[in-house]
Protein backbone atom coordinates (compact mmCIF):
# COMPACT_ATOMS: atom_id res chain seq x y z
CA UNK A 1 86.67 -64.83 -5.99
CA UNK A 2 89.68 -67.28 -7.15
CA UNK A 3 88.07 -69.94 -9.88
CA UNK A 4 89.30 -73.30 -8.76
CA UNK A 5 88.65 -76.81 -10.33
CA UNK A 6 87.10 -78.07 -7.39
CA UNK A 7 85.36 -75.27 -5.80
CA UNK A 8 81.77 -75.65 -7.22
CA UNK A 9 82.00 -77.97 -10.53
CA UNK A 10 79.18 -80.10 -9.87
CA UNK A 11 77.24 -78.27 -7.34
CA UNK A 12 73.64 -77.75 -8.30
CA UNK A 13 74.28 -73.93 -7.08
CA UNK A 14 77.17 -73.33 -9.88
CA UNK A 15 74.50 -73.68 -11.92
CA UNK A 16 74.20 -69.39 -11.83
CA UNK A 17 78.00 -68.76 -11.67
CA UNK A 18 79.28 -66.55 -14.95
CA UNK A 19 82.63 -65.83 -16.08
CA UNK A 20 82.24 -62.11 -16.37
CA UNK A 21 84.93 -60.44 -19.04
CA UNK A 22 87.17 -57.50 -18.43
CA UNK A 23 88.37 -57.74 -21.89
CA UNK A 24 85.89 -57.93 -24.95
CA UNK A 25 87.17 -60.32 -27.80
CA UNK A 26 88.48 -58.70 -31.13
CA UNK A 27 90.10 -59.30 -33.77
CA UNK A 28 93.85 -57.37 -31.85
CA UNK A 29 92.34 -59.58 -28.38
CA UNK A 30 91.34 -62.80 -29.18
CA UNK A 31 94.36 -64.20 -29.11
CA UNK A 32 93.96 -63.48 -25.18
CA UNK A 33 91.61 -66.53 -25.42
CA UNK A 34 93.31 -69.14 -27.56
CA UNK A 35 93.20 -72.56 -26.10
CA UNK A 36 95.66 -74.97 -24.96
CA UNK A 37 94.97 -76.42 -28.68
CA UNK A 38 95.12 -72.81 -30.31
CA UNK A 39 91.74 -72.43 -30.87
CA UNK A 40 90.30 -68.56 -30.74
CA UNK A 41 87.05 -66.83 -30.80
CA UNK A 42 85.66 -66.60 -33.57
CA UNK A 43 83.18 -63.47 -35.06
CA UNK A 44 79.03 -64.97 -34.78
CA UNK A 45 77.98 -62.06 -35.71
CA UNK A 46 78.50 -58.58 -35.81
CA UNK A 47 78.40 -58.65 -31.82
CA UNK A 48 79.07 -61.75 -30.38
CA UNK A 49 82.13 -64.28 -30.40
CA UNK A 50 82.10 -68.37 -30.24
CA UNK A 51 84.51 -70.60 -29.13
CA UNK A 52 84.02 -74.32 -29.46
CA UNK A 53 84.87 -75.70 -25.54
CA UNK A 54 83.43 -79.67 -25.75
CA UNK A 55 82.93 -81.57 -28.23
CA UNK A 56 81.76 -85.12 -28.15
CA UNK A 57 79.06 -87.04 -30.28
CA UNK A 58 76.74 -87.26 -27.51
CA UNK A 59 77.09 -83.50 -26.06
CA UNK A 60 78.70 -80.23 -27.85
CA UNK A 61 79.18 -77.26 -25.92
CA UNK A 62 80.02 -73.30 -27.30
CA UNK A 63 81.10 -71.20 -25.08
CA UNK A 64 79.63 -67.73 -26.36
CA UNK A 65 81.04 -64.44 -25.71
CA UNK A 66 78.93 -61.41 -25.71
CA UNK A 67 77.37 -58.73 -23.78
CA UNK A 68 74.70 -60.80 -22.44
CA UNK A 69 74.55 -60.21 -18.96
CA UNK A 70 72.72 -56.68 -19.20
CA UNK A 71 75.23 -54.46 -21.25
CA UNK A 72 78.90 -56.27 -19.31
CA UNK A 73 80.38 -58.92 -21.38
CA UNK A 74 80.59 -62.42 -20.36
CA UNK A 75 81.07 -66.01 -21.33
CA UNK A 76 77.60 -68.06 -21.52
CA UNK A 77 77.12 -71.45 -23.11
CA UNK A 78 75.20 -72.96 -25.91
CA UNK A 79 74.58 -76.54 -26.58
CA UNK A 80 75.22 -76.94 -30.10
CA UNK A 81 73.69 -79.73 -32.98
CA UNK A 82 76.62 -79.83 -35.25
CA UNK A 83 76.45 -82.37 -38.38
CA UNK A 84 78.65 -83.29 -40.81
CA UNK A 85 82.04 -81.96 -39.81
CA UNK A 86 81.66 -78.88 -38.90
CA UNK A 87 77.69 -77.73 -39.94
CA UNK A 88 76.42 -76.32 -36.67
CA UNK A 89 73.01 -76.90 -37.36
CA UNK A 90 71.15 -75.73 -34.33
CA UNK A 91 71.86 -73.54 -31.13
CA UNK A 92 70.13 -73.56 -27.56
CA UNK A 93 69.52 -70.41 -26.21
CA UNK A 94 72.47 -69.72 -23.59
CA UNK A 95 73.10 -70.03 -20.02
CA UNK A 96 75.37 -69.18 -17.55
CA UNK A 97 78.84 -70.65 -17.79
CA UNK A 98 78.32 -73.06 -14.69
CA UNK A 99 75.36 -74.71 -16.09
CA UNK A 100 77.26 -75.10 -19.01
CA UNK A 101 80.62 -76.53 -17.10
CA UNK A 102 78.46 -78.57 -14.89
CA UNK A 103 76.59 -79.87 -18.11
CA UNK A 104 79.60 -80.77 -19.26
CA UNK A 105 80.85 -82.53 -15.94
CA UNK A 106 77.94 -85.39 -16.40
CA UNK A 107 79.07 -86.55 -19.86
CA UNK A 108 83.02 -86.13 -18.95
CA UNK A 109 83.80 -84.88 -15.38
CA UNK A 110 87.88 -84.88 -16.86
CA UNK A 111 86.66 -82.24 -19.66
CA UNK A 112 84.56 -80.62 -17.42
CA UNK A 113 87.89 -79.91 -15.35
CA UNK A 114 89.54 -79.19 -18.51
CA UNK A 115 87.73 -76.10 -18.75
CA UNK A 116 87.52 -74.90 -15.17
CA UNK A 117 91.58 -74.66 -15.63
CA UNK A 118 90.67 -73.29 -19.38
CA UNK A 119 88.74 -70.30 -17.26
CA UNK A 120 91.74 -70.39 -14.56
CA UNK A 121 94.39 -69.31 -17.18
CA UNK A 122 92.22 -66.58 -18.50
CA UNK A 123 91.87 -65.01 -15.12
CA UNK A 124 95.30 -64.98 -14.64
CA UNK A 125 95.82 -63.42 -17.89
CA UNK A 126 93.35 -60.81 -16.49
CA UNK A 127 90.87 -61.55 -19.78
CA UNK A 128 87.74 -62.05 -16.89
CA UNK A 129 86.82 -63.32 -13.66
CA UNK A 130 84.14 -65.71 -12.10
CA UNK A 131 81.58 -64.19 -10.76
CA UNK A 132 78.75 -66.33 -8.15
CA UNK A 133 75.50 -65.07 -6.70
CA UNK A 134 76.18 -63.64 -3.06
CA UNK A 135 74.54 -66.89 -2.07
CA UNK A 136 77.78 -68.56 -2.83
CA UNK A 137 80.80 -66.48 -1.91
């Protein structure tokens, strides 16, 4: 299925799309996942990844890579307390990455869009693909 920025984003049902990875972030891959502003994974622990994707004073979002949908790798995302700078302070427990896009698209539907083309240039670069419940496709 071909991720486009106005194919679900803001649907109620893209809720339970993920963005299933076909390759797992290291420290030789992660540039695969830099940002428009050069940001890259970074280690979490000795398993999973984080990547900052929003961040606004009202609504922070981490997009968190790990292998979280059984043993297959994926991008999920965590609402994040951050104080200070850069203290995150406290982390949700994660959900799939439309919940978190669609999260996203109530506080700033142009960031929210940001990312759906974020997700679009890693599946061309062949890092992962968007995956929906049969429901959807």
């Amino acid at each position: 299925m071909k991720l486009t920025t106005d194919m679900y984003l803001g649907n109620p049902d893209f809720d339970n799309a993920i963005f299933m990875l076909d390759v797992v972030p290291t420290t030789a891959t992660k540039h695969l996942f830099a940002t428009s502003e050069g940001l890259t994974p970074e280690p979490m622990d000795e398993v999973a990844w984080f990547l900052p994707a929003f961040l606004n004073p009202a609504y922070n979002l981490f997009f968190i890579l790990a292998p979280n949908v059984g043993a297959h790798w994926a991008i999920s995302c965590s609402q994040v307390q951050i104080e200070g700078e850069n203290q995150v302070v406290k982390m949700s427990e994660t959900v799939p990455t439309g919940m978190g896009l669609n999260a996203v698209n109530m506080v700033d539907p142009t960031a929210a869009i940001t990312l759906v083309n974020y997700l679009t240039t890693m599946e061309t670069r062949g890092v992962g693909r968007l995956v929906l419940p049969p429901e959807l496709s």
